[in-house]
N, C-alpha and C. Protein backbone atom coordinates (compact mmCIF):
# COMPACT_ATOMS: atom_id res chain seq x y z
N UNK A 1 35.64 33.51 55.91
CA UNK A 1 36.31 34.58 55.21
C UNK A 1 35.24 35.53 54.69
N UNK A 2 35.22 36.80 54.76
CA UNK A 2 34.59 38.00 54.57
C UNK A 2 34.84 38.70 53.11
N UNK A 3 34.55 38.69 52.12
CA UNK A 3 34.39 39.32 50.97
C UNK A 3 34.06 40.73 51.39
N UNK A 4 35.45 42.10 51.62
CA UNK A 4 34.89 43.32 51.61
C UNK A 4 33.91 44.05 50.25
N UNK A 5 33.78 45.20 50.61
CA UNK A 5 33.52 46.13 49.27
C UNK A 5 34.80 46.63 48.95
N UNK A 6 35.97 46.94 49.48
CA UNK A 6 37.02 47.57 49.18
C UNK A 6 37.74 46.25 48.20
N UNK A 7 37.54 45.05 48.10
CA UNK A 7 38.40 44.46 47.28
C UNK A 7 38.92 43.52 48.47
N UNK A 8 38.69 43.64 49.62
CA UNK A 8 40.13 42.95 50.23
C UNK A 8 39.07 41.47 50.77
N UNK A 9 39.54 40.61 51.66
CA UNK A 9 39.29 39.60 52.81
C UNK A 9 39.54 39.68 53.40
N UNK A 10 38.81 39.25 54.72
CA UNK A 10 38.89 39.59 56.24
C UNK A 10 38.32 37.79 56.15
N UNK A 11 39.41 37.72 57.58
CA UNK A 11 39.09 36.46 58.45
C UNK A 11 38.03 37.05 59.75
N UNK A 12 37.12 36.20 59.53
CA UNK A 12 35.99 36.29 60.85
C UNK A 12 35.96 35.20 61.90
N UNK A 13 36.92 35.09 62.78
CA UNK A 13 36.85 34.24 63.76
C UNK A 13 35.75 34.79 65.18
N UNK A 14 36.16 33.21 66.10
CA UNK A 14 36.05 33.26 67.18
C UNK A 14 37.03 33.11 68.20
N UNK A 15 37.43 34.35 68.74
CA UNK A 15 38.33 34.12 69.66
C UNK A 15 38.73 34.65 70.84
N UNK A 16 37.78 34.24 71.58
CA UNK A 16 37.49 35.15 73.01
C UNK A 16 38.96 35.24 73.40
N UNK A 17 39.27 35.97 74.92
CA UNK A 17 38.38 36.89 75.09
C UNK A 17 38.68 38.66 74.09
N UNK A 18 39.43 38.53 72.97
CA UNK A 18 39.80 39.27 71.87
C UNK A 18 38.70 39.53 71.17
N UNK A 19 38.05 38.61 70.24
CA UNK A 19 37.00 38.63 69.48
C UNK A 19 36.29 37.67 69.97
N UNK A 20 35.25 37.82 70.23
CA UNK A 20 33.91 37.00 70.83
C UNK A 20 33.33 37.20 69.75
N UNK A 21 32.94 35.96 69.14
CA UNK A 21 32.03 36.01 67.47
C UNK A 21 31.49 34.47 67.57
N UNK A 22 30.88 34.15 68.94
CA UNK A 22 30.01 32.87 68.63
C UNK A 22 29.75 32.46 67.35
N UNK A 23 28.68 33.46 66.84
CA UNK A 23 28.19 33.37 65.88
C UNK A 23 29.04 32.46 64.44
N UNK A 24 30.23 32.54 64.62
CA UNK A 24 31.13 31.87 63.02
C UNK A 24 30.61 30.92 63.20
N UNK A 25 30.22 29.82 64.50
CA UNK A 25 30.53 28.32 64.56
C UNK A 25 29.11 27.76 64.08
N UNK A 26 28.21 28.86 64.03
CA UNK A 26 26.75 28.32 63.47
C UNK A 26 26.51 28.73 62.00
N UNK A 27 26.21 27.69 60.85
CA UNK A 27 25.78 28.39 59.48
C UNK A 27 24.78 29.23 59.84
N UNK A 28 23.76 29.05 59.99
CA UNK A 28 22.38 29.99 60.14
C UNK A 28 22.50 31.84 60.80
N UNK A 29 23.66 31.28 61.52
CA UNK A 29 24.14 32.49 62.71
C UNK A 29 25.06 33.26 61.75
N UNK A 30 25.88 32.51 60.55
CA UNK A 30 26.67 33.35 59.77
C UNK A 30 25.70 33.82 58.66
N UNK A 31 25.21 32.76 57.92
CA UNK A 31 24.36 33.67 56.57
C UNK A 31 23.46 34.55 57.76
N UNK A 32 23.08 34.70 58.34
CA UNK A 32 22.14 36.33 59.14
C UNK A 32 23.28 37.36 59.09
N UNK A 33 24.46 37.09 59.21
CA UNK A 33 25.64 38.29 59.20
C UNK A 33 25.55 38.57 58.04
N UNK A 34 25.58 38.47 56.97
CA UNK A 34 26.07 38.50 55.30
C UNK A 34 25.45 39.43 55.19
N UNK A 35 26.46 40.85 54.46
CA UNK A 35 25.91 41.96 54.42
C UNK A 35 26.35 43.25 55.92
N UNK A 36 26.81 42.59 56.89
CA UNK A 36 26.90 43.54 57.97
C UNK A 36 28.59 44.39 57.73
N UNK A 37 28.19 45.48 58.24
CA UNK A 37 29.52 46.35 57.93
C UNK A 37 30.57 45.54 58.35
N UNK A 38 31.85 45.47 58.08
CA UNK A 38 33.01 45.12 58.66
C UNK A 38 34.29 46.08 58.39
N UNK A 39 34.91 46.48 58.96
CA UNK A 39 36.11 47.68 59.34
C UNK A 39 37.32 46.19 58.01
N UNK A 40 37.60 47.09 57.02
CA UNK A 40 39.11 46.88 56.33
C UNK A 40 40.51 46.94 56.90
N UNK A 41 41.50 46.22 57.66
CA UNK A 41 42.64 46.46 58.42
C UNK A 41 43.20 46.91 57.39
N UNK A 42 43.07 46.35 56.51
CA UNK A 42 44.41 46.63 55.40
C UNK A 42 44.36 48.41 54.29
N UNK A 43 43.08 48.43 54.47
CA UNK A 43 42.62 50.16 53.88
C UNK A 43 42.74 51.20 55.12
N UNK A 44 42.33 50.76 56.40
CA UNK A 44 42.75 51.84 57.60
C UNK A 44 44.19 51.79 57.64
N UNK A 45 45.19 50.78 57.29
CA UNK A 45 46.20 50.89 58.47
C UNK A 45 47.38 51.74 57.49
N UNK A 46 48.05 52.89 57.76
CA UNK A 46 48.83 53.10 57.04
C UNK A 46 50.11 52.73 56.65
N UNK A 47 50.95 53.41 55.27
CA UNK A 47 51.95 53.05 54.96
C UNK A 47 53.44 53.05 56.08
N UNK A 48 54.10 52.67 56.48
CA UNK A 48 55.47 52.65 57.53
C UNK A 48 55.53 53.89 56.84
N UNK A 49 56.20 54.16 56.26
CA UNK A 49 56.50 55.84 55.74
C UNK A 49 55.79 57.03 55.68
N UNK A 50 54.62 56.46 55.97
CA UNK A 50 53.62 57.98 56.34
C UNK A 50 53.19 58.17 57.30
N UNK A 51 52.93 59.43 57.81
CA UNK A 51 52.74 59.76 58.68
C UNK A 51 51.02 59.88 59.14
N UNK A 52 50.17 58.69 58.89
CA UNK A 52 49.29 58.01 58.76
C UNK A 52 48.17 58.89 58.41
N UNK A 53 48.20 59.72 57.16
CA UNK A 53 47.03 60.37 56.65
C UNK A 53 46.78 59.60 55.34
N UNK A 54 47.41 58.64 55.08
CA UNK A 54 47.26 58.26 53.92
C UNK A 54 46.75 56.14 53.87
N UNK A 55 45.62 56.26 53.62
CA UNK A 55 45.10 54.28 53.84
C UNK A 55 46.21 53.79 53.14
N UNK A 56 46.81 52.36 53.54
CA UNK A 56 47.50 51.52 52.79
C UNK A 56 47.02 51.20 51.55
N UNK A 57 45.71 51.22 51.48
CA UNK A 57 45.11 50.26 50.33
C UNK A 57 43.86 51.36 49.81
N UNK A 58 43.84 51.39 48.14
CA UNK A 58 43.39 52.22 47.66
C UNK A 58 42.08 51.86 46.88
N UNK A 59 41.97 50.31 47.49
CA UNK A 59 41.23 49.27 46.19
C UNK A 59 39.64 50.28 46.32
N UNK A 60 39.60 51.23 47.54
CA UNK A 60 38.04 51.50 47.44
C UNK A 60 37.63 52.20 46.50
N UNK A 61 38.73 53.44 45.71
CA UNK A 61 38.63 54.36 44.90
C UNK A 61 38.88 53.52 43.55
N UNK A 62 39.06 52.39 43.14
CA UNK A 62 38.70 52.06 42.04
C UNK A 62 37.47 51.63 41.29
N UNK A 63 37.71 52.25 40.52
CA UNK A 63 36.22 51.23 39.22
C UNK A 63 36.06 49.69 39.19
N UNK A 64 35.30 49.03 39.99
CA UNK A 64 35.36 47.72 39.39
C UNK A 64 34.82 47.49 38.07
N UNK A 65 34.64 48.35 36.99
CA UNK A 65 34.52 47.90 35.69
C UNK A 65 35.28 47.51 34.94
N UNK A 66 36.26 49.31 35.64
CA UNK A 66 37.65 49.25 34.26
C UNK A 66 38.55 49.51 34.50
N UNK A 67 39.03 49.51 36.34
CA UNK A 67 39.64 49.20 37.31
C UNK A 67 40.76 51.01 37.29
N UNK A 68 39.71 52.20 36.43
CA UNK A 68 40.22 53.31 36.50
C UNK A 68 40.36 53.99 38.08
N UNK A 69 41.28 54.81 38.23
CA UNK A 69 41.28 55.33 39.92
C UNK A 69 40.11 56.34 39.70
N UNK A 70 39.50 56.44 40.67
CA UNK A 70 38.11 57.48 40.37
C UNK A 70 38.78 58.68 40.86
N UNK A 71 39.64 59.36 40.60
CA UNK A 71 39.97 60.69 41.45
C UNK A 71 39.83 61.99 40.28
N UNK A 72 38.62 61.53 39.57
CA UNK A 72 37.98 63.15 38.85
C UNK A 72 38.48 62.80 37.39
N UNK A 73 39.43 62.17 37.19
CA UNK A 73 40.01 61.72 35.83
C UNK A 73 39.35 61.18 34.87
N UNK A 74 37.71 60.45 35.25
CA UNK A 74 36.91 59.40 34.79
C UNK A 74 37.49 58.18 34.14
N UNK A 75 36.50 57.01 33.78
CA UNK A 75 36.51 56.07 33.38
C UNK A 75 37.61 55.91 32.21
N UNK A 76 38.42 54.89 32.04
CA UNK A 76 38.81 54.43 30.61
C UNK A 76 37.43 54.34 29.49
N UNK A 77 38.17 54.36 28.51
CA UNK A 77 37.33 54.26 27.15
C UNK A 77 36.35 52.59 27.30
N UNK A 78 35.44 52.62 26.78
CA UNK A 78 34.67 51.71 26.80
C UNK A 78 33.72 51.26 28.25
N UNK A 79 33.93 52.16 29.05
CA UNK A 79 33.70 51.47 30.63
C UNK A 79 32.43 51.36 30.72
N UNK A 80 31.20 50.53 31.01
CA UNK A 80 30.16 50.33 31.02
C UNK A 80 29.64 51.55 32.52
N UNK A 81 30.74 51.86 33.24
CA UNK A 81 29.86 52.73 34.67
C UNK A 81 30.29 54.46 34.32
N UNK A 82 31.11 54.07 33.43
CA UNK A 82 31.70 55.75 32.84
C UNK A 82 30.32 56.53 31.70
């Protein structure tokens, strides 16, 4: 399981011939991955009701301090990144 930056988890399998990811089945082969970009399904894919300009998932635009939406409004009161 993949810890994004957006907040979410991603499963990292192996599963040819779809996903070819040798690499899960070796520890050594996975901690060398840790850190490599991985694509969010759940922040690309859009809402059924939109007409897909809009990500499902918004977790990237939040503060992980003080969990404010960053859209120009700034931080709640007390926020250590505000």
């Amino acid at each position: 399981m993949a810890d994004l930056d957006c907040g979410h988890q991603r499963h990292v399998r192996n599963r040819p011939p779809f996903e070819p990811r040798p690499w899960v089945d070796d520890a050594a082969a996975r901690q060398a991955r840790v850190g490599t970009p991985l694509e969010c399904h759940l922040c690309a894919r859009p809402e059924p009701w939109d007409d897909g300009g809009d990500p499902a998932c918004w977790a990237g635009l939040l503060c992980p301090a003080c969990g404010a939406v960053l859209d120009g409004s700034g931080h709640r009161p007390g926020c250590r990144d505000g």
